[in-house]
N, C-alpha and C. Protein backbone atom coordinates (compact mmCIF):
# COMPACT_ATOMS: atom_id res chain seq x y z
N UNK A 1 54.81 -134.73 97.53
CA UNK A 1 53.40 -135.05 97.42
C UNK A 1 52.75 -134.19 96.33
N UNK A 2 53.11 -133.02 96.43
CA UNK A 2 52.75 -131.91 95.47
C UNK A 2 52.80 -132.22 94.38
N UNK A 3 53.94 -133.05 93.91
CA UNK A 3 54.67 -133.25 92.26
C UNK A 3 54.27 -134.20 92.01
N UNK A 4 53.64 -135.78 92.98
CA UNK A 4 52.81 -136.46 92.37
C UNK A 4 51.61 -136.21 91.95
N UNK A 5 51.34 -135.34 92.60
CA UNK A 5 49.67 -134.82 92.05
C UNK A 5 49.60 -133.82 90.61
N UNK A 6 50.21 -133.19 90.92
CA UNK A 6 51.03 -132.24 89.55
C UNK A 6 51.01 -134.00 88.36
N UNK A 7 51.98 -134.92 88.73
CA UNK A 7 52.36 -135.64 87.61
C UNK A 7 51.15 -136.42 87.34
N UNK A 8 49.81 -137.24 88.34
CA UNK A 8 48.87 -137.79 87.63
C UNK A 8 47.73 -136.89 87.10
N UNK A 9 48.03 -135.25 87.46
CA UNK A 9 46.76 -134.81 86.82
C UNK A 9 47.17 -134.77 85.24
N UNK A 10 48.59 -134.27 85.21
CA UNK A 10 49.58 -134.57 83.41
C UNK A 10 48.88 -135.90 83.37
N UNK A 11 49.16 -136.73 83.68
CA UNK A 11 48.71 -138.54 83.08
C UNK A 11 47.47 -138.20 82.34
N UNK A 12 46.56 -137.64 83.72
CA UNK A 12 44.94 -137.73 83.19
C UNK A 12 44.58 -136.69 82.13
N UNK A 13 45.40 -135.57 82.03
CA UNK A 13 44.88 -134.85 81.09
C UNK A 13 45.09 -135.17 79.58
N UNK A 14 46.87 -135.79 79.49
CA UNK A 14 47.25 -136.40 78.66
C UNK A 14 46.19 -137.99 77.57
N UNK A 15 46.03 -138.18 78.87
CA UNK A 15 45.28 -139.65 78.68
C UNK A 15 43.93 -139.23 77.49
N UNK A 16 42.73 -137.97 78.30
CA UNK A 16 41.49 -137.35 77.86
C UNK A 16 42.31 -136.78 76.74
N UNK A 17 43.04 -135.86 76.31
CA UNK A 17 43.46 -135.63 74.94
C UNK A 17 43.63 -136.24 74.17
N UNK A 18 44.51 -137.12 74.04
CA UNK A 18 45.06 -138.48 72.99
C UNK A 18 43.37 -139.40 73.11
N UNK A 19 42.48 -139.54 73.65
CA UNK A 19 41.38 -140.16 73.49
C UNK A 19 40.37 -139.69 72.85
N UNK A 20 40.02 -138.23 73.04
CA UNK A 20 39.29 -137.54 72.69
C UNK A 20 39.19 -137.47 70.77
N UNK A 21 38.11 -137.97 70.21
CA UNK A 21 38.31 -137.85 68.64
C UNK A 21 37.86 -136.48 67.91
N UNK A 22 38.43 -136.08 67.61
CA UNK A 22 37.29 -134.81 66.95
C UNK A 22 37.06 -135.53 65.45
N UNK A 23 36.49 -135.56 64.91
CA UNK A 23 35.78 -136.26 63.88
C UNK A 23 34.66 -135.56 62.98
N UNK A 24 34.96 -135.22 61.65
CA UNK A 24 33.82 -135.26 60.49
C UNK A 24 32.97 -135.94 59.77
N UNK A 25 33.23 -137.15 60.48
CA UNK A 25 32.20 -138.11 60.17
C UNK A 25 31.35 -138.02 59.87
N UNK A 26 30.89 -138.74 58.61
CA UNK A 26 29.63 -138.44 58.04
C UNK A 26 29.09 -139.28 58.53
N UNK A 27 27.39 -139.27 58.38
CA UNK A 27 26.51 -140.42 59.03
C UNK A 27 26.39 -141.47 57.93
N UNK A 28 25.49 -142.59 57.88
CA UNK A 28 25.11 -143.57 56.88
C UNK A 28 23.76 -142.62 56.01
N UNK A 29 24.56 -143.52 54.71
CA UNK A 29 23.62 -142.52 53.42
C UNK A 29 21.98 -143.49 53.87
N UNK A 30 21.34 -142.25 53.26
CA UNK A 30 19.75 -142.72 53.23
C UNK A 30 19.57 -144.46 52.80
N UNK A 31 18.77 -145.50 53.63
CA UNK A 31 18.48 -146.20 52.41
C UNK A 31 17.63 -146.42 51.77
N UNK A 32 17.31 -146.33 50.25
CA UNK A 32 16.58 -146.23 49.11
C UNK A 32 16.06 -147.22 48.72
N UNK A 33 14.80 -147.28 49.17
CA UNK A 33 13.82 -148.37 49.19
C UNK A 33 13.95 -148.89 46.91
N UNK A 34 13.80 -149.82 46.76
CA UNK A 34 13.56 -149.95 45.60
C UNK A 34 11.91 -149.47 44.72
N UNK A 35 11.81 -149.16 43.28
CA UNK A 35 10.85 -149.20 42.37
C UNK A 35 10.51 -150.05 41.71
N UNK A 36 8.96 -150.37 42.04
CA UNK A 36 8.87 -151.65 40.97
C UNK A 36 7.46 -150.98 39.39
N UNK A 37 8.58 -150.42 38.38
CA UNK A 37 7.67 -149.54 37.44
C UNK A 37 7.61 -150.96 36.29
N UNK A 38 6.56 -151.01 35.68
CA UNK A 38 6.14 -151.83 34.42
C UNK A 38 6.66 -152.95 34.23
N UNK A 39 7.17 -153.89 35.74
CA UNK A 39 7.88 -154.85 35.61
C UNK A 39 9.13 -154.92 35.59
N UNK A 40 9.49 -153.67 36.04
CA UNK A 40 11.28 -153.27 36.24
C UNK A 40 11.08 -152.72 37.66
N UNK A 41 12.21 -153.32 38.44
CA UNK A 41 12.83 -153.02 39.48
C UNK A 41 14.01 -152.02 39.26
N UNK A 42 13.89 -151.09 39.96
CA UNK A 42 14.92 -149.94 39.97
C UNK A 42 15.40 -149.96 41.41
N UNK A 43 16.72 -149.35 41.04
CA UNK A 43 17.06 -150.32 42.74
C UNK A 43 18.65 -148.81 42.94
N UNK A 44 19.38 -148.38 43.94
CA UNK A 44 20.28 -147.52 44.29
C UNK A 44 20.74 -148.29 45.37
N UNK A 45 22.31 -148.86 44.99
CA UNK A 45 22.42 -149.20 46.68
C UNK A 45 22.93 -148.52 47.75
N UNK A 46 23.28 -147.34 47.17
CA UNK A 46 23.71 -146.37 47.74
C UNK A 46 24.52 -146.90 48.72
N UNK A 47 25.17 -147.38 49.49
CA UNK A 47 25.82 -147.81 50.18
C UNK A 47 27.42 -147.41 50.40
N UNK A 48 27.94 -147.39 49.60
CA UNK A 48 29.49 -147.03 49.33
C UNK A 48 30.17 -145.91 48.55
N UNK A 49 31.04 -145.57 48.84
CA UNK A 49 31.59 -144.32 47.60
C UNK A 49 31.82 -145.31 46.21
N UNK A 50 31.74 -146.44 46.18
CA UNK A 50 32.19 -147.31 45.03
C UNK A 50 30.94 -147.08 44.18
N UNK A 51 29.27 -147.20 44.65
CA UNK A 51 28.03 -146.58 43.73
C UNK A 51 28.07 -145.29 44.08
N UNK A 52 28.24 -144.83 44.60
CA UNK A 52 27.42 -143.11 44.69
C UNK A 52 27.14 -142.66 43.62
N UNK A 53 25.53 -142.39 42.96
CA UNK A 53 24.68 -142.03 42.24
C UNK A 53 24.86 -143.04 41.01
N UNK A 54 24.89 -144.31 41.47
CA UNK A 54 24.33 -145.01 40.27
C UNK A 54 22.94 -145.62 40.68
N UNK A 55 22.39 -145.79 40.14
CA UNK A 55 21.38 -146.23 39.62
C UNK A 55 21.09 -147.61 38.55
N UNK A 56 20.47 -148.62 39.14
CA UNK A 56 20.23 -150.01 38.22
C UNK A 56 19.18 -150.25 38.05
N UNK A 57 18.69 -150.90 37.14
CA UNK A 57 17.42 -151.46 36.86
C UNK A 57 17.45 -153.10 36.45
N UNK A 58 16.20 -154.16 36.94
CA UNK A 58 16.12 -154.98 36.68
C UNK A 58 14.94 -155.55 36.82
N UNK A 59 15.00 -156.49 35.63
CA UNK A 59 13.84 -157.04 35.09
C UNK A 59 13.34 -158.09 36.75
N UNK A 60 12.21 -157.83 36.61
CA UNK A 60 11.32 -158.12 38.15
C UNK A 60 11.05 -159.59 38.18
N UNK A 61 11.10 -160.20 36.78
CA UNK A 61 10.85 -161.78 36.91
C UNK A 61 12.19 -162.68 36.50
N UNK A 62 13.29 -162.12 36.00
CA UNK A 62 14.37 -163.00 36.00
C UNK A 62 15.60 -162.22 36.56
N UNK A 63 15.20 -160.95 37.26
CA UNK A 63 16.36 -160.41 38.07
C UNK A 63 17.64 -159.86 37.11
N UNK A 64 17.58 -159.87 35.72
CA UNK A 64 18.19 -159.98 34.62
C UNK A 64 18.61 -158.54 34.61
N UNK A 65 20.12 -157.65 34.72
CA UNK A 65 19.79 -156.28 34.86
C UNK A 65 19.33 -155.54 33.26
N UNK A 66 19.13 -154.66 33.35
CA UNK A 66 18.63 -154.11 32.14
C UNK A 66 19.38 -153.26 31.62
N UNK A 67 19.74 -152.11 32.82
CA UNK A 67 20.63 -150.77 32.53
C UNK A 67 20.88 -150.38 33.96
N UNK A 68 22.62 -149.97 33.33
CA UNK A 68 23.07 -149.47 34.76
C UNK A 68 23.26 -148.00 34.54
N UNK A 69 22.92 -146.83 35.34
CA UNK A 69 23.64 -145.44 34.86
C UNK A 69 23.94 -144.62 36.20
N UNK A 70 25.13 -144.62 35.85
CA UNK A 70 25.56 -143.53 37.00
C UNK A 70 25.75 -142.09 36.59
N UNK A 71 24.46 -142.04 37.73
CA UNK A 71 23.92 -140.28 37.29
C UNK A 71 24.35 -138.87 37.70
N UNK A 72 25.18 -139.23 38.60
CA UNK A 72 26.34 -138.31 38.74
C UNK A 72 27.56 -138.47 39.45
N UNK A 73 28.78 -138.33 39.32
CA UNK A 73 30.21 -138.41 39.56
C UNK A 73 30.03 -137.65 40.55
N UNK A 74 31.27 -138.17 41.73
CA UNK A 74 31.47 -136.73 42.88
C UNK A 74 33.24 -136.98 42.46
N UNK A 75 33.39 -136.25 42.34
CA UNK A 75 35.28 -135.28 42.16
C UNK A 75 35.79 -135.60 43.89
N UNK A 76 36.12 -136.35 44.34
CA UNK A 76 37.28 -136.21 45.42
C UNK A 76 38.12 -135.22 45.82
N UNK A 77 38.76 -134.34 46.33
CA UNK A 77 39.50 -133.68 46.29
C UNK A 77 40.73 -134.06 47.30
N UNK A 78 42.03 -133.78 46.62
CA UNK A 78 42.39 -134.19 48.05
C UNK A 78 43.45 -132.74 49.22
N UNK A 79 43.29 -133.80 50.08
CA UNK A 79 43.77 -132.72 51.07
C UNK A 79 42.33 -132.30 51.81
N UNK A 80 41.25 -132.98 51.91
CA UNK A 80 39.85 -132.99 52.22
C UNK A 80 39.84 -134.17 53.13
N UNK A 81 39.11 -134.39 54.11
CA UNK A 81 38.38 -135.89 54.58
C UNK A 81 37.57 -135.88 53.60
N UNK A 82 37.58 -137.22 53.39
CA UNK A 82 37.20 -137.96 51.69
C UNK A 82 35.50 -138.28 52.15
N UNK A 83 35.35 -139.00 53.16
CA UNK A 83 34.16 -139.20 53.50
C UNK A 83 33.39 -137.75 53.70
N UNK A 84 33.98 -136.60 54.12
CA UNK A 84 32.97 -135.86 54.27
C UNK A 84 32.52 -135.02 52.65
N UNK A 85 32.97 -135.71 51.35
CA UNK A 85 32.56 -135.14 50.36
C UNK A 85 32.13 -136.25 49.74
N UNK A 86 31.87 -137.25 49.90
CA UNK A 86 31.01 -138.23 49.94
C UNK A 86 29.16 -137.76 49.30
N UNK A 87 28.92 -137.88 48.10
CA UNK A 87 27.36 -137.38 48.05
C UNK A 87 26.59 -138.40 47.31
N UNK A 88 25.75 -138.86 48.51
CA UNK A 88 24.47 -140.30 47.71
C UNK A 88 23.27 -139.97 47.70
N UNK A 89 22.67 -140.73 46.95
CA UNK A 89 21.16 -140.58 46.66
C UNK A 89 20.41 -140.39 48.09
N UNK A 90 19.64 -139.70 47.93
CA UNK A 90 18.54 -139.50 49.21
C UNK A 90 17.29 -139.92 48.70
N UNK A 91 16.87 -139.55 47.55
CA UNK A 91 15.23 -139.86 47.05
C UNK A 91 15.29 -140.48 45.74
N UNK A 92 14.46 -141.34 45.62
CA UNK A 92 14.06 -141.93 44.12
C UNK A 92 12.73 -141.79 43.77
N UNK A 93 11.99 -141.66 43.14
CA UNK A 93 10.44 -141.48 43.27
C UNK A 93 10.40 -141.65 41.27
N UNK A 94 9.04 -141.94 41.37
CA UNK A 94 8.68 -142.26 39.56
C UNK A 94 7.27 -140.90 39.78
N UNK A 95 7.92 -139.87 38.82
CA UNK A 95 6.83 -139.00 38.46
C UNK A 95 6.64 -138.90 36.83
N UNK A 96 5.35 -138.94 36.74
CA UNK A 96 4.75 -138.56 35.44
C UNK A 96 5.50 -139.51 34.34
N UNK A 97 5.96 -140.82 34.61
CA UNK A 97 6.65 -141.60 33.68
C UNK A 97 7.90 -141.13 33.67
N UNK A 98 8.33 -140.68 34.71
CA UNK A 98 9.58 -139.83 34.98
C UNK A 98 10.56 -140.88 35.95
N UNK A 99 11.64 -141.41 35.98
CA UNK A 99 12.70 -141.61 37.38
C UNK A 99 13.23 -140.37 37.82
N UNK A 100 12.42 -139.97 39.20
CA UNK A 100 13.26 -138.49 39.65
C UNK A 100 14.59 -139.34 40.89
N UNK A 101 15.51 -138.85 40.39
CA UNK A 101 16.45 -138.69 41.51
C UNK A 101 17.22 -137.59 42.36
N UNK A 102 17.12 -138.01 43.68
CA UNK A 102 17.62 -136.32 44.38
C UNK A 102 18.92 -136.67 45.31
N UNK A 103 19.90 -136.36 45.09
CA UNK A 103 21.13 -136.28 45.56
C UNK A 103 21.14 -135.63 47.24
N UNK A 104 22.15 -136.10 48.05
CA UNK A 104 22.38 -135.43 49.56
C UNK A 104 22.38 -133.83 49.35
N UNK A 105 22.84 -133.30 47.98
CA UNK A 105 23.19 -131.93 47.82
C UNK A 105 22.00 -131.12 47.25
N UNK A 106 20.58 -131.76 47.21
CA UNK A 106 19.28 -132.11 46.59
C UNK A 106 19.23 -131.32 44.90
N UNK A 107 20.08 -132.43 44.40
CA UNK A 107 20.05 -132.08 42.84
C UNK A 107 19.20 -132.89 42.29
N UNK A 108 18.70 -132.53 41.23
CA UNK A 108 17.82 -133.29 40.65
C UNK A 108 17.98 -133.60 39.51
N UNK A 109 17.87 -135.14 39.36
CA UNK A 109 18.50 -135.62 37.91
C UNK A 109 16.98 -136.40 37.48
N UNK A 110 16.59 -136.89 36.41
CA UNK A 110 15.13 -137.29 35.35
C UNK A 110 15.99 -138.80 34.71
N UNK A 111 15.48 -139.62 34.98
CA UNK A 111 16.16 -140.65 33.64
C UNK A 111 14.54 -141.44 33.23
N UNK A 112 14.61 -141.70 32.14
CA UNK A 112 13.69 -142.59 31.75
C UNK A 112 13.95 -144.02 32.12
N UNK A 113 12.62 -144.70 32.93
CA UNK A 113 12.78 -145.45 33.78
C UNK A 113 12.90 -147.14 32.95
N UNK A 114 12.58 -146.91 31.73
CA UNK A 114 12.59 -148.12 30.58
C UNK A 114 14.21 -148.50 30.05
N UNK A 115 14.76 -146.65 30.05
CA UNK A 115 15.97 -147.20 29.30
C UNK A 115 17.42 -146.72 30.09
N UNK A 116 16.74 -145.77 31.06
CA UNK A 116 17.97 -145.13 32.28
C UNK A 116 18.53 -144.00 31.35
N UNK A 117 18.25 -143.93 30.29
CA UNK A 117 18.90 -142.31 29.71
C UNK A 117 18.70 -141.25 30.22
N UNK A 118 19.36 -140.00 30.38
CA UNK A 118 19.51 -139.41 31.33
C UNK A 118 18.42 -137.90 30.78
N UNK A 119 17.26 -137.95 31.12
CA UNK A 119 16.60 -137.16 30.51
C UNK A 119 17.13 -135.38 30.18
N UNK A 120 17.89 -135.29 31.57
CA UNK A 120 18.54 -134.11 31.35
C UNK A 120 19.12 -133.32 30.21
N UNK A 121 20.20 -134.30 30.75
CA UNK A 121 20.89 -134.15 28.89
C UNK A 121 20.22 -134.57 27.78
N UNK A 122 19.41 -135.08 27.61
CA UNK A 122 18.30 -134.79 25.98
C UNK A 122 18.31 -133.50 25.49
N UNK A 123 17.22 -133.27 26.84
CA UNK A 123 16.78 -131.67 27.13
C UNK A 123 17.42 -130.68 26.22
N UNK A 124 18.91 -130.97 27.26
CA UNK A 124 20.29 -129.91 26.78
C UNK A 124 20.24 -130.03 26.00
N UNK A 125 20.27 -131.04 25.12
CA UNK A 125 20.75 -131.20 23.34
C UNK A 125 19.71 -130.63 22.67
N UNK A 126 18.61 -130.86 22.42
CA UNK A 126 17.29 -130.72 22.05
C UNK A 126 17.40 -129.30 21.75
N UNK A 127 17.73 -128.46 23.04
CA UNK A 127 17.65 -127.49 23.06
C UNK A 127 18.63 -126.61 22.44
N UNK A 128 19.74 -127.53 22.62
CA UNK A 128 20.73 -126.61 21.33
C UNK A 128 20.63 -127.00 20.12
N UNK A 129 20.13 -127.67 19.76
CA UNK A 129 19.75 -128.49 18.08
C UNK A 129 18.45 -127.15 17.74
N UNK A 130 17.32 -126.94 18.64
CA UNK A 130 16.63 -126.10 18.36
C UNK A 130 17.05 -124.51 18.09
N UNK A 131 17.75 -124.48 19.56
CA UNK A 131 18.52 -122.70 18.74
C UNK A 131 19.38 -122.64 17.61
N UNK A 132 19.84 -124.13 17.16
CA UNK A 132 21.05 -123.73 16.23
C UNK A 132 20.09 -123.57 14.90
N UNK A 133 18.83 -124.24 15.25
CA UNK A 133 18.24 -124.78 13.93
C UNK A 133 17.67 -122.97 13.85
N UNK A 134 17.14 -122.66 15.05
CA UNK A 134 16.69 -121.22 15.14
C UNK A 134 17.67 -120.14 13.94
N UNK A 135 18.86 -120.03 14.62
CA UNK A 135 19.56 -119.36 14.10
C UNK A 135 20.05 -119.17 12.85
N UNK A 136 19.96 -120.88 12.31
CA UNK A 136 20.35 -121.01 10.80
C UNK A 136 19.33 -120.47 9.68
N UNK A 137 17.94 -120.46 10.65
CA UNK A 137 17.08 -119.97 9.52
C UNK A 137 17.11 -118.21 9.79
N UNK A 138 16.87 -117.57 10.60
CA UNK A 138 17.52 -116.30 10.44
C UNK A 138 18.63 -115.99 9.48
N UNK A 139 19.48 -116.73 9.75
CA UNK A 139 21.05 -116.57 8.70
C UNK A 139 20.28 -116.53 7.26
N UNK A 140 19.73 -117.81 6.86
CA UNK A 140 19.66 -117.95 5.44
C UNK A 140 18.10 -116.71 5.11
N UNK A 141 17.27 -116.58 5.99
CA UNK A 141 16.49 -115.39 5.81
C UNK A 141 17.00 -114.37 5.22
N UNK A 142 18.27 -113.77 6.09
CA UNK A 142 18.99 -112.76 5.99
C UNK A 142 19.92 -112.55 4.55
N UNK A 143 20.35 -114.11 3.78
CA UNK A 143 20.98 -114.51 2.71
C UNK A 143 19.73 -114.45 1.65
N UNK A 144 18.65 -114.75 1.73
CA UNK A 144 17.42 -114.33 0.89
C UNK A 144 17.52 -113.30 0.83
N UNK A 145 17.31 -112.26 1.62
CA UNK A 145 16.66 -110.97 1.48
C UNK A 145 18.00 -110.15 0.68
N UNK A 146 19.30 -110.56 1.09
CA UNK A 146 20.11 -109.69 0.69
C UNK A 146 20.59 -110.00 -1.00
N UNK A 147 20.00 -111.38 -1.19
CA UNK A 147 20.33 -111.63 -2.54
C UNK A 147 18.78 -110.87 -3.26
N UNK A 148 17.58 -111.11 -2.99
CA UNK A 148 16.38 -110.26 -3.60
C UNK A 148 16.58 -108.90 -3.68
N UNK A 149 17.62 -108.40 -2.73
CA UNK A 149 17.65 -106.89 -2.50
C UNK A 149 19.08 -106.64 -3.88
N UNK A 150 20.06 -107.43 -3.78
CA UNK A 150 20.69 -107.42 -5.23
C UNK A 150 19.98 -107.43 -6.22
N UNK A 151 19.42 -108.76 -6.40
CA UNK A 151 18.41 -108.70 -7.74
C UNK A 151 17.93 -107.41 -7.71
N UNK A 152 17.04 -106.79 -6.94
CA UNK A 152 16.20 -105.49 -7.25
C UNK A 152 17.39 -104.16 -7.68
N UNK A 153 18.18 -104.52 -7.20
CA UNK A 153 19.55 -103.10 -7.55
C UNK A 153 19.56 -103.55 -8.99
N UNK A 154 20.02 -104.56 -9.45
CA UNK A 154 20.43 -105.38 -10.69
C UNK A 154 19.35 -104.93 -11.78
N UNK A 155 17.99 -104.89 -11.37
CA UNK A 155 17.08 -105.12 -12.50
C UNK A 155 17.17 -103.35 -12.64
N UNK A 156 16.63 -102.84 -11.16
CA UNK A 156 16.80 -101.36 -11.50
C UNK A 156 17.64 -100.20 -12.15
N UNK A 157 18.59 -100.86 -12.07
CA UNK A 157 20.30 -100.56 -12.51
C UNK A 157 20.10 -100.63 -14.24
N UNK A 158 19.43 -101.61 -14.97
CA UNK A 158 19.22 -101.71 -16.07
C UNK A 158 18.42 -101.42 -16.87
N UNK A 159 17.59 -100.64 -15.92
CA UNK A 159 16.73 -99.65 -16.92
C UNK A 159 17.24 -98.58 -17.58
């Protein structure tokens, strides 16, 4: 009697283990209502790892798309549950003639909402076009002064 009870509490414990899921499941991504800016629909379907952080736009009276940009890549890794590195749009919002977008990881990406270019990277460039431009005129400053400072040895030298 003993050893049947012994053997169905094994069944039942067996049974609750093998049932029991432990799970990282992620939940369902936000969903992202669409923008309707200057006659363009901006739209995220966020839905799948197949868009995660793209972004579309389309013309509001023939549905016609305009520009697609996917505004940021997520890297997979493996040897990970894939779903739990999974990262989609949470917010879209239009500021200051701006498309702000904010990622699950709340990054923030800018695209211009006419052409989907990625304002960010302008920025970046802009900004290294400006220091380089910075720097080149220092350089050739420095190539002035040291050639005027010859000349002045040169003329003095010949008195």
């Amino acid at each position: 009697m003993k050893k049947k009870y012994i053997f169905i509490t094994f069944l039942l414990v067996f049974y609750f283990i093998n049932n029991l899921r432990v799970s990282a499941d992620r939940g369902l991504p936000a969903k992202i209502e669409p923008i309707i800016y200057n006659n363009i629909k901006i739209a995220a379907e966020n839905n799948t790892p197949d868009n995660m952080g793209i972004v579309q736009a389309f013309d509001v009276n023939t549905n016609k798309l305009l520009w697609s940009t996917r505004v940021y890549k997520v890297k997979i890794k493996n040897g990970i549950e894939e779903d739990t590195q999974w990262i989609f749009i949470r917010e879209m919002k239009i500021e200051n003639d701006t498309l702000i977008i904010i990622n699950e990881r709340n990054k923030v990406y800018e695209l211009d909402p006419v052409t989907g270019k990625d304002l960010n990277k302008i920025y970046y460039i802009s900004s290294k076009i400006i220091l380089f431009s910075a720097v080149s005129v220092i350089i050739i400053r420095l190539i002035i002064k040291k050639i005027k400072s010859m000349n002045q040895h040169e003329i003095s030298g010949q008195d």
